[in-house]
N, C-alpha and C. Protein backbone atom coordinates (compact mmCIF):
# COMPACT_ATOMS: atom_id res chain seq x y z
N UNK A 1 0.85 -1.17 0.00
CA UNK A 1 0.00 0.00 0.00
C UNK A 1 0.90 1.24 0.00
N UNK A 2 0.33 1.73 -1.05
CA UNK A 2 1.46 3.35 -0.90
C UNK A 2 0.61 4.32 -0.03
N UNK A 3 1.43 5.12 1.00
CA UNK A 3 0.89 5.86 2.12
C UNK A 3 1.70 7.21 1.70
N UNK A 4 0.81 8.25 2.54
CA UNK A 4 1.12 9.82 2.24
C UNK A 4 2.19 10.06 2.90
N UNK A 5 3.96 10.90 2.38
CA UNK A 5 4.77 10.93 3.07
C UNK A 5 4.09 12.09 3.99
N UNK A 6 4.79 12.01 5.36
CA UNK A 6 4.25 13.07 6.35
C UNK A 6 5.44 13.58 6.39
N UNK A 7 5.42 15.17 7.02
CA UNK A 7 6.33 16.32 6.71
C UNK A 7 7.57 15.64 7.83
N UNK A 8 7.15 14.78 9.18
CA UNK A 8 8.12 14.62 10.20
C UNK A 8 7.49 13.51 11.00
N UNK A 9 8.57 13.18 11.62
CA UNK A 9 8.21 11.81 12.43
C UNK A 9 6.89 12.19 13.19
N UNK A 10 6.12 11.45 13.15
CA UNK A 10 4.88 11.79 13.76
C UNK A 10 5.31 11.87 15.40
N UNK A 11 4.79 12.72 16.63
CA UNK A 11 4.65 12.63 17.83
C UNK A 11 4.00 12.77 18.62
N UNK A 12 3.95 12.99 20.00
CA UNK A 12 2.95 13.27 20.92
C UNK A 12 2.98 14.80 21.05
N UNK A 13 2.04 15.39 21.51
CA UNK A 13 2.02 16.85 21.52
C UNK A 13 0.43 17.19 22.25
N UNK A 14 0.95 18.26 23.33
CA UNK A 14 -0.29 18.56 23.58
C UNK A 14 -1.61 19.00 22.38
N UNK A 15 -2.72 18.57 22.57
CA UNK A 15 -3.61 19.54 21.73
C UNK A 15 -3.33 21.09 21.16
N UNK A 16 -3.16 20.99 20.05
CA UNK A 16 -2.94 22.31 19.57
C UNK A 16 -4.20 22.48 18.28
N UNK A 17 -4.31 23.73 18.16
CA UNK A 17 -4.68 24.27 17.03
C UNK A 17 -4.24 24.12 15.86
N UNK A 18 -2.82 23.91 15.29
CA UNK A 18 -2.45 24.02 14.55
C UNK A 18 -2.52 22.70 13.52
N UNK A 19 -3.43 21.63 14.67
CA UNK A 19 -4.03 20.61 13.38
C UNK A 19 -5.86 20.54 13.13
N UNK A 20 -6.04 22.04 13.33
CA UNK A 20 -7.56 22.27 13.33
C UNK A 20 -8.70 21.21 11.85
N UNK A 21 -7.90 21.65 11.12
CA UNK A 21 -8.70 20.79 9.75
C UNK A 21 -8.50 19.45 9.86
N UNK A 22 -7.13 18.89 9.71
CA UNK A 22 -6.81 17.82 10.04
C UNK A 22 -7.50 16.71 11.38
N UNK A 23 -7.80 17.78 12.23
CA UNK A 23 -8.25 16.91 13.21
C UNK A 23 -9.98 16.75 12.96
N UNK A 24 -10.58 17.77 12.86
CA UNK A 24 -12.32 17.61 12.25
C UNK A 24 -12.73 16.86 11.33
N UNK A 25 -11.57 16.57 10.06
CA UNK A 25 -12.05 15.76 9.08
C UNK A 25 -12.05 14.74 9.57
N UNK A 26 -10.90 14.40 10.22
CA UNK A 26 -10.38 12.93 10.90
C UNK A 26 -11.67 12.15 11.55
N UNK A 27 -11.67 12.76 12.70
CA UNK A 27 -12.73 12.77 13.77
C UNK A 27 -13.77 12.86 12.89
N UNK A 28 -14.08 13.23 12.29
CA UNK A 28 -15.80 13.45 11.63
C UNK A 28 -15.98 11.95 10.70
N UNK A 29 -14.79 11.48 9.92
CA UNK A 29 -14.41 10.56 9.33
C UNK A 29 -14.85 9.39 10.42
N UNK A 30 -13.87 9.02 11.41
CA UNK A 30 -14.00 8.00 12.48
C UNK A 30 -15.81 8.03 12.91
N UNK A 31 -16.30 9.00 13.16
CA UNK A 31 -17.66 9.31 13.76
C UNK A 31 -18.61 8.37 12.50
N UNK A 32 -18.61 8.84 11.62
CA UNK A 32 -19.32 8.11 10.41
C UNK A 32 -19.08 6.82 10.25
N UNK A 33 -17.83 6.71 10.28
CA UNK A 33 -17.19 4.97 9.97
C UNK A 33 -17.79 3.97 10.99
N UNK A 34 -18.27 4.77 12.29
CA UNK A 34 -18.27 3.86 13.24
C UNK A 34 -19.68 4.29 14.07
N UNK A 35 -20.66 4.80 13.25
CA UNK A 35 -21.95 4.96 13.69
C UNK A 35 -22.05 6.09 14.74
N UNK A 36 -21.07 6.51 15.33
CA UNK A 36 -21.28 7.57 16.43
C UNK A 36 -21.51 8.78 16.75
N UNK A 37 -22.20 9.62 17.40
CA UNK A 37 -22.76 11.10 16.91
C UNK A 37 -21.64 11.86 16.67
N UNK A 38 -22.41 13.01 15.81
CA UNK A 38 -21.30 13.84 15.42
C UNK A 38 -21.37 15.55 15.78
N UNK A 39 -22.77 15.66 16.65
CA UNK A 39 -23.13 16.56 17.23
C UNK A 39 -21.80 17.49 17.97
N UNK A 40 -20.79 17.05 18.24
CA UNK A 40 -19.66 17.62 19.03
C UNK A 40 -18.84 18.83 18.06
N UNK A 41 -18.73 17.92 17.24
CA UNK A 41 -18.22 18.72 16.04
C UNK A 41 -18.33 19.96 15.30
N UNK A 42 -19.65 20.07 15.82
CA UNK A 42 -20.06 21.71 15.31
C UNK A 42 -19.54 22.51 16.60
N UNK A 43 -20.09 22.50 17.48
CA UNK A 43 -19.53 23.61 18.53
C UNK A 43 -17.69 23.98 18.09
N UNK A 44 -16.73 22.41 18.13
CA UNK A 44 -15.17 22.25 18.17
C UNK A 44 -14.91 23.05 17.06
N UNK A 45 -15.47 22.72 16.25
CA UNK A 45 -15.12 23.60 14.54
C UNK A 45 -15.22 25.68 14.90
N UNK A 46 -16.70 25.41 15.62
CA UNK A 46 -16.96 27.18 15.62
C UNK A 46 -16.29 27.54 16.36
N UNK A 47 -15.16 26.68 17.78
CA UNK A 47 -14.18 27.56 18.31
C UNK A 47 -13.53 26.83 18.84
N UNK A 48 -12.31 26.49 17.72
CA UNK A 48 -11.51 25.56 18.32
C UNK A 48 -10.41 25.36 19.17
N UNK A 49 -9.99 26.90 19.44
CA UNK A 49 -9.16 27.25 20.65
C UNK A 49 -9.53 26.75 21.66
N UNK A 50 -10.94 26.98 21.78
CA UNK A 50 -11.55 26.85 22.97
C UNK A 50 -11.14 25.66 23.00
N UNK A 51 -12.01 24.57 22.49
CA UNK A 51 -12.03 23.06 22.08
C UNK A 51 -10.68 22.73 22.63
N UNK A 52 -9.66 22.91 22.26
CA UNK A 52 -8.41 22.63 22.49
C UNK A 52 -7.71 22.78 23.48
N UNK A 53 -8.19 23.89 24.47
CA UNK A 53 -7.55 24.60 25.96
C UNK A 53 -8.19 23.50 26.73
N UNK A 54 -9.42 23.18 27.09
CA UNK A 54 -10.12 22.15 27.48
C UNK A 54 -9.66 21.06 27.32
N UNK A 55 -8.57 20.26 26.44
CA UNK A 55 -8.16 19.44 26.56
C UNK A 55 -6.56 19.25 26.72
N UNK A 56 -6.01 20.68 27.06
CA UNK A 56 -4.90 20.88 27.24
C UNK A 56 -4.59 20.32 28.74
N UNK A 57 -3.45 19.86 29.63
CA UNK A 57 -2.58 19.87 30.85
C UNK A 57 -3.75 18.89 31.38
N UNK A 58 -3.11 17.96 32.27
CA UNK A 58 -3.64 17.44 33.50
C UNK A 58 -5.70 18.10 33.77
N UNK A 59 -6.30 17.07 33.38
CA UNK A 59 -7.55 17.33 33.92
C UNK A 59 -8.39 16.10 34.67
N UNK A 60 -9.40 16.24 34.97
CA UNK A 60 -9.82 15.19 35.61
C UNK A 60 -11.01 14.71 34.33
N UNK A 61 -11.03 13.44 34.31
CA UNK A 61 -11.98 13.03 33.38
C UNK A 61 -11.66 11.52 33.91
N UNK A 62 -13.21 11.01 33.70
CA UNK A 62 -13.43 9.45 34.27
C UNK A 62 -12.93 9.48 35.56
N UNK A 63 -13.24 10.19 36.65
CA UNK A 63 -13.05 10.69 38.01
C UNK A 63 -11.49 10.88 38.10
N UNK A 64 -10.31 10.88 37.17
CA UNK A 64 -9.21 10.42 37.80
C UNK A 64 -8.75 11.83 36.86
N UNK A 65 -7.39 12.20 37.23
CA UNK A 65 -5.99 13.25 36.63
C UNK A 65 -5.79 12.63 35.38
N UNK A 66 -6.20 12.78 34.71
CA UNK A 66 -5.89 12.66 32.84
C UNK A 66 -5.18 13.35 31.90
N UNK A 67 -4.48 12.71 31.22
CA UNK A 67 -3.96 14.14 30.17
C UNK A 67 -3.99 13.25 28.56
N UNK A 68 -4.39 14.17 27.99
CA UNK A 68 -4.59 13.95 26.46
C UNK A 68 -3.05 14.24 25.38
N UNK A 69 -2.86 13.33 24.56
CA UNK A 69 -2.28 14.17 23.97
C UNK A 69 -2.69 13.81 22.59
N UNK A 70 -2.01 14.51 21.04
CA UNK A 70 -2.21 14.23 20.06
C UNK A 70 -0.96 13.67 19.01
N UNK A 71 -1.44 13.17 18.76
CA UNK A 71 -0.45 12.14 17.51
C UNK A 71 -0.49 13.16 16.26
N UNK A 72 0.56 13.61 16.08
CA UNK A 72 0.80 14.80 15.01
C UNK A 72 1.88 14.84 13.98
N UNK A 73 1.88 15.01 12.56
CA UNK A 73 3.20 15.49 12.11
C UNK A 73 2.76 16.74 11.63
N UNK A 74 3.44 17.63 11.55
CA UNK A 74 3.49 18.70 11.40
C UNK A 74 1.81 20.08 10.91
N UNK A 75 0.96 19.79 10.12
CA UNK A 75 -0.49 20.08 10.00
C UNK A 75 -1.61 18.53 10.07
N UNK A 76 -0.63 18.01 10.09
CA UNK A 76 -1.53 16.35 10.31
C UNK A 76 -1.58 15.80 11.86
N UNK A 77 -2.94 15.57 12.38
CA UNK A 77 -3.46 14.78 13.42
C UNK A 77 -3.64 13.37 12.66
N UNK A 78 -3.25 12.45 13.28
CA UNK A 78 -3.16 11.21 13.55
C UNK A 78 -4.04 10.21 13.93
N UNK A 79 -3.85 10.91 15.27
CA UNK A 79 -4.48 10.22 16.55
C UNK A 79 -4.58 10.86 17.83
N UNK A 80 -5.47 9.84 19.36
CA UNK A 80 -5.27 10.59 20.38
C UNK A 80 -4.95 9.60 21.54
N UNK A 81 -3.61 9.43 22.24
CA UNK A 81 -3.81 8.68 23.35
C UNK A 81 -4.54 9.87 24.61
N UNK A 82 -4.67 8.92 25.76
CA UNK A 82 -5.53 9.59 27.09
C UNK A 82 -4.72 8.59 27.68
N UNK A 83 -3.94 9.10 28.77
CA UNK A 83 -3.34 8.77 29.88
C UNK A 83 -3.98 8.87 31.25
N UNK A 84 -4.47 8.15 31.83
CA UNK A 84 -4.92 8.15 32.96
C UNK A 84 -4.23 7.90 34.07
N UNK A 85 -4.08 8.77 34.94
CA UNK A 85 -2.49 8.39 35.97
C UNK A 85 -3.15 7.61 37.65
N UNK A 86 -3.91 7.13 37.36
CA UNK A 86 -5.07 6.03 38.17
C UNK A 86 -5.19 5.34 37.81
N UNK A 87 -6.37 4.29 38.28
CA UNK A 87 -7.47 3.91 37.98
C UNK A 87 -8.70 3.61 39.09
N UNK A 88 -9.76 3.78 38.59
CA UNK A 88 -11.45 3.35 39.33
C UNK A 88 -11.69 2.18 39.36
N UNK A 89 -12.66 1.71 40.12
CA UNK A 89 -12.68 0.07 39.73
C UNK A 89 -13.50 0.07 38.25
N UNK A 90 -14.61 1.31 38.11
CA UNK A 90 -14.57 1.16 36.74
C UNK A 90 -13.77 1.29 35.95
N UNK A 91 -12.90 2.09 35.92
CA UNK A 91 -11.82 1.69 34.83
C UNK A 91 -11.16 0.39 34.88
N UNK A 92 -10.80 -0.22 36.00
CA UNK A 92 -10.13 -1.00 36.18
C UNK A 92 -11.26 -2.18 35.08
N UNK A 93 -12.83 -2.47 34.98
CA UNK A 93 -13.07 -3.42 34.24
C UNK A 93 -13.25 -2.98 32.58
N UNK A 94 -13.13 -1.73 32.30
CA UNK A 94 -12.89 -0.98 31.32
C UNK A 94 -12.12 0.03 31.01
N UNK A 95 -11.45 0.55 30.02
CA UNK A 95 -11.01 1.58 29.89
C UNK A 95 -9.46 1.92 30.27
N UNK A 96 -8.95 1.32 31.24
CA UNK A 96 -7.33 0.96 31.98
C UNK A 96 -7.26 2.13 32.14
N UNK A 97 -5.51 2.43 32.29
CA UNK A 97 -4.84 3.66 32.07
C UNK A 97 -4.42 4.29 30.42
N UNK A 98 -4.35 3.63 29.63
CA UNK A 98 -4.38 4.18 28.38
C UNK A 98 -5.50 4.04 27.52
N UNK A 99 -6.13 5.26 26.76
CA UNK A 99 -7.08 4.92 25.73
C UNK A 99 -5.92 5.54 24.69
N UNK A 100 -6.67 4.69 23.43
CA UNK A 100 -6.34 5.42 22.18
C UNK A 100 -6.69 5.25 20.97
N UNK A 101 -6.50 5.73 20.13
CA UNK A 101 -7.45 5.61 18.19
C UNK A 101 -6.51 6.71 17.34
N UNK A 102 -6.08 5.95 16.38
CA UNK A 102 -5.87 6.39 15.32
C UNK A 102 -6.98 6.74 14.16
N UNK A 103 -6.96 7.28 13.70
CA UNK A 103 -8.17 8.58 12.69
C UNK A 103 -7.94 7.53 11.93
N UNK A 104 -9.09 7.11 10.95
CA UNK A 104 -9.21 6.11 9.99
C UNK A 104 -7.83 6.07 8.21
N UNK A 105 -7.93 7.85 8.30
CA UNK A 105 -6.58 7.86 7.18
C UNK A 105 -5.46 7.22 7.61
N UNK A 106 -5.32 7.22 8.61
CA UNK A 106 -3.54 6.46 8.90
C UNK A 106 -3.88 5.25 10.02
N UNK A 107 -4.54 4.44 9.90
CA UNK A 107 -4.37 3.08 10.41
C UNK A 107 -4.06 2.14 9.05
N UNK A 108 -3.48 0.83 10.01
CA UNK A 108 -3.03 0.14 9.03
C UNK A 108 -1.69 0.17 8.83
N UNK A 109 -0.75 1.17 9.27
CA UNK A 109 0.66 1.89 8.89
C UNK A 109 1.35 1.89 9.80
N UNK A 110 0.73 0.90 11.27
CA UNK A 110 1.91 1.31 12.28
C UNK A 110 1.81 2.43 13.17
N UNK A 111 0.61 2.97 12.83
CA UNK A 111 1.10 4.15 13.25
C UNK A 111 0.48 3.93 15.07
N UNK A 112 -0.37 3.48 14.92
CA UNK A 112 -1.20 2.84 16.40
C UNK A 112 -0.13 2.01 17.32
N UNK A 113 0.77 1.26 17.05
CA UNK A 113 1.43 1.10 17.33
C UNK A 113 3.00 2.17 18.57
N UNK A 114 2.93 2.32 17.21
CA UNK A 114 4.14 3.76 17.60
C UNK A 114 3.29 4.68 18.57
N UNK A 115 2.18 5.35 18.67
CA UNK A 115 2.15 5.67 19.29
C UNK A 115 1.79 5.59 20.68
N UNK A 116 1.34 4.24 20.97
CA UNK A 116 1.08 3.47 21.85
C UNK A 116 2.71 3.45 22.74
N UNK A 117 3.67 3.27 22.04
CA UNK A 117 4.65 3.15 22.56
C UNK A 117 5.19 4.04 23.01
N UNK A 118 4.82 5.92 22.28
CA UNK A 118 5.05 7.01 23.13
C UNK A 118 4.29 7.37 24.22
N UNK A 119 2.79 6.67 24.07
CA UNK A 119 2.18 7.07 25.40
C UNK A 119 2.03 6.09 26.88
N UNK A 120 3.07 4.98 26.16
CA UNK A 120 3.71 4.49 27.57
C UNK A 120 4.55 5.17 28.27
N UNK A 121 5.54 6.01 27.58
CA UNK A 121 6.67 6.92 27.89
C UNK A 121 6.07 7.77 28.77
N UNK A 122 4.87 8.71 28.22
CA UNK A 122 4.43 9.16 28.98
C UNK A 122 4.22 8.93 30.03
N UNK A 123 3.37 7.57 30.41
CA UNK A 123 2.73 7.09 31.63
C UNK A 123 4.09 6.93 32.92
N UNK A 124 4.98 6.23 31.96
CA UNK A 124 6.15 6.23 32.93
C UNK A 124 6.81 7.84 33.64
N UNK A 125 6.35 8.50 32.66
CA UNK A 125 6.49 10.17 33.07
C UNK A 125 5.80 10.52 33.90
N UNK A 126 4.55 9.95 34.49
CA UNK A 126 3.39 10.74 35.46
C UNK A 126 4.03 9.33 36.56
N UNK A 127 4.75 8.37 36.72
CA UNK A 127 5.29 7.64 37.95
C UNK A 127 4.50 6.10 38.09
N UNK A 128 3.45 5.83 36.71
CA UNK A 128 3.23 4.86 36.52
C UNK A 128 4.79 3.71 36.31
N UNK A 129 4.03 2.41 37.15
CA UNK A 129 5.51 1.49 36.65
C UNK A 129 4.75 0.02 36.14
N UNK A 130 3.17 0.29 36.35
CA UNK A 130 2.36 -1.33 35.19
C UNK A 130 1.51 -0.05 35.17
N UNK A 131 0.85 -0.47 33.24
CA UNK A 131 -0.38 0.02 33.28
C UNK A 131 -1.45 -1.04 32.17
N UNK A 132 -2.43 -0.62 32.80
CA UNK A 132 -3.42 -1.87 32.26
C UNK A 132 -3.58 -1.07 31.38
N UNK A 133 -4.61 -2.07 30.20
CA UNK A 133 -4.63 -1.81 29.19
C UNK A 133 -6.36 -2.58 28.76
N UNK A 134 -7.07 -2.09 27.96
CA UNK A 134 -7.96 -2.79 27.91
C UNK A 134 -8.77 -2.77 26.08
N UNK A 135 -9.52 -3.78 25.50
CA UNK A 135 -9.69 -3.43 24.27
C UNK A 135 -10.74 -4.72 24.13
N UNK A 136 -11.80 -4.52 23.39
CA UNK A 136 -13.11 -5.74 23.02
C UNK A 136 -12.25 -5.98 22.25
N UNK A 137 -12.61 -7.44 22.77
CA UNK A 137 -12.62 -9.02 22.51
C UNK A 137 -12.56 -8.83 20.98
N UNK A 138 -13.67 -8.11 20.20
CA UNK A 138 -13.17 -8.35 19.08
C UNK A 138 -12.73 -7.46 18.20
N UNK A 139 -11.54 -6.41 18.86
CA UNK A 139 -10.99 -5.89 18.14
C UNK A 139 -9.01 -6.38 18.45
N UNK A 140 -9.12 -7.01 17.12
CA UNK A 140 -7.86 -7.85 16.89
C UNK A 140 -6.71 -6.91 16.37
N UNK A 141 -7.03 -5.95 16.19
CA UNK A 141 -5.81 -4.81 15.66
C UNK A 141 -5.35 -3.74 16.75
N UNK A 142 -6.16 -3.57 17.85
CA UNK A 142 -5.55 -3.14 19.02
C UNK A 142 -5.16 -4.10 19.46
N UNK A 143 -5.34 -5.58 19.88
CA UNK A 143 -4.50 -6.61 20.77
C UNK A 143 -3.50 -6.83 20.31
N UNK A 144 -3.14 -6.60 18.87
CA UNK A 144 -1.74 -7.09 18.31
C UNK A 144 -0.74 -5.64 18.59
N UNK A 145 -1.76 -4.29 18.70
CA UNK A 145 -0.60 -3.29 19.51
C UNK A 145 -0.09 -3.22 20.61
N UNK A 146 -0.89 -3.59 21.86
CA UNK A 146 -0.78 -4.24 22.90
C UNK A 146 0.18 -4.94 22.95
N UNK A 147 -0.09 -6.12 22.32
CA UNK A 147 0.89 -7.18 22.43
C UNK A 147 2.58 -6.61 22.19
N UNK A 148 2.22 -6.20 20.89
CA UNK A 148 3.81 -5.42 20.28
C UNK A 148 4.42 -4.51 21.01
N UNK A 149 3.51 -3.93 22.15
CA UNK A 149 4.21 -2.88 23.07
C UNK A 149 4.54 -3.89 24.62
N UNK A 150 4.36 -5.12 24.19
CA UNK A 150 4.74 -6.11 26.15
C UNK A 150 3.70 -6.58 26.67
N UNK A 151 2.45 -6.24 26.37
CA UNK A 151 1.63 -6.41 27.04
C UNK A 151 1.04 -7.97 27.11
N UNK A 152 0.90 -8.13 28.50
CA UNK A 152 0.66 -9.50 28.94
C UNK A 152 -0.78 -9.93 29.23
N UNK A 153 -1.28 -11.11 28.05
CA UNK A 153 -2.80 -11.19 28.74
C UNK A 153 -3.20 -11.41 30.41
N UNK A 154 -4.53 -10.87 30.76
CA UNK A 154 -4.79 -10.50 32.16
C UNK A 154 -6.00 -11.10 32.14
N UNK A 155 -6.57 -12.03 31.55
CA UNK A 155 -8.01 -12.33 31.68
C UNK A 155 -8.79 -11.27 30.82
N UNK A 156 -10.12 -11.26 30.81
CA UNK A 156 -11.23 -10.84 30.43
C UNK A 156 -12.54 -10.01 31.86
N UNK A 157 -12.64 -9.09 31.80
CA UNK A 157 -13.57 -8.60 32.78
C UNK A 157 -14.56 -7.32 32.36
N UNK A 158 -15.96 -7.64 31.91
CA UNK A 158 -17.14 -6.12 31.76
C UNK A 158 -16.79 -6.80 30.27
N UNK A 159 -16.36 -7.65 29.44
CA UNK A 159 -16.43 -7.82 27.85
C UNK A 159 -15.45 -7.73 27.48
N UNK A 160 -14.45 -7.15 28.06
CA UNK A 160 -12.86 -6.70 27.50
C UNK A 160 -11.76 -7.15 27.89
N UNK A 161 -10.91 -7.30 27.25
CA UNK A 161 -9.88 -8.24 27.28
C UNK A 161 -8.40 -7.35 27.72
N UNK A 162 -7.85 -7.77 29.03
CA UNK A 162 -6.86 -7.06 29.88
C UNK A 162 -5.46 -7.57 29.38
N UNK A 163 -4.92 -6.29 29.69
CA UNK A 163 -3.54 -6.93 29.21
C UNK A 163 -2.53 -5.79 30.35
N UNK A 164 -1.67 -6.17 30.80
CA UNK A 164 -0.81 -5.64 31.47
C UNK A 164 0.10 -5.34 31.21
N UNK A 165 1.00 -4.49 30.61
CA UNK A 165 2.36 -3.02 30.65
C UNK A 165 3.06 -3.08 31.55
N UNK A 166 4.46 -3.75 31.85
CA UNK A 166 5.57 -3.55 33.21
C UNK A 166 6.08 -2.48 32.00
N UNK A 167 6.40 -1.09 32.74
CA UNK A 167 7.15 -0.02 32.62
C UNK A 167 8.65 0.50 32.78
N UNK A 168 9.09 -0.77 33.44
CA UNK A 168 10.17 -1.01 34.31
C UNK A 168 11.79 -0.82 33.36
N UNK A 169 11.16 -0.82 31.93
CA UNK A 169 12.50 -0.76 30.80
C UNK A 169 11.68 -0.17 29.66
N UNK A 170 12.48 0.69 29.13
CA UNK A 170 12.12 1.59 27.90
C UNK A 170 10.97 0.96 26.88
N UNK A 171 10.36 0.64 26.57
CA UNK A 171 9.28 0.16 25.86
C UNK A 171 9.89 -0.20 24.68
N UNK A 172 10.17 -0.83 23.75
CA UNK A 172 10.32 -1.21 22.22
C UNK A 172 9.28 -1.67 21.35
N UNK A 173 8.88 -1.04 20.61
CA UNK A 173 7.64 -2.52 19.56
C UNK A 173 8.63 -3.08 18.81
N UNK A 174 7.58 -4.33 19.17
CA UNK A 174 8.48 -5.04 18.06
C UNK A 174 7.73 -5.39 16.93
């Protein structure tokens, strides 16, 4: 498959503005692909600073200290991990300490991967040293990122299938 060269190694980066188009098409793209409302989208579009400050630094979301970041190369959004520097017992049967999704243009490429592996870095940055991980049963293209980033099956609990992250050495995919 031939893929679009991107201007720079893709990375983590707080929410910025400066992938405003990039990120609405994306997101509006994923929303359609996957049945889910798209009602959000109009407000984010009419002010997306705003949109973006709100998901900037350390916030609380899913009762716990969260921080977002975005998967970026240079006017291109990617993706978004969510670091959760906890967990609830609901999270604990859903949701773990990392969420994440790559935008439907760039899956397939690794790129879910890779960045899975920077937002372990992260986690190890907020003083995490295991972090769970969680993904339905039948989605077979997050378990093989999982897997590629260490992660150790943990059973099944709420439908979803656990996998556990020791943090303890620099992360590699393989």
């Amino acid at each position: 498959m031939t893929v679009i060269t991107l201007p720079e190694t893709p990375h983590l980066a707080a929410p910025t503005a400066t992938v405003r188009i990039s990120y609405l098409t994306g997101e509006q793209a994923d929303c359609l692909l996957r049945g889910t409302p798209t009602e959000w989208l109009g407000p984010a579009s009419e002010d997306f600073e705003r949109f973006v400050a709100e998901r900037r630094g350390v916030r609380t979301r899913w009762e716990v200290p969260s921080t977002v970041f975005w998967y970026v190369s240079g006017e291109h959004y990617l993706g978004t991990v969510v670091v959760r520097h906890r967990l609830t017992e609901a999270l604990a049967e859903a949701g773990g300490h990392v969420g994440y999704h790559v935008v439907a243009p760039w899956r397939r490429q690794g790129q879910a991967t890779r960045m899975l592996t920077l937002g372990l870095e992260e986690c190890r940055a907020v003083g995490l040293e295991r972090v769970l991980l969680t993904c339905d049963r039948e989605n077979e293209a997050s378990r093989r990122v999982i897997l590629a980033n260490g992660g150790t099956p943990a059973g099944r609990a709420g439908g979803e299938d656990h996998y556990w992250i020791s943090l303890g050495e620099t992360v590699e995919p393989t």
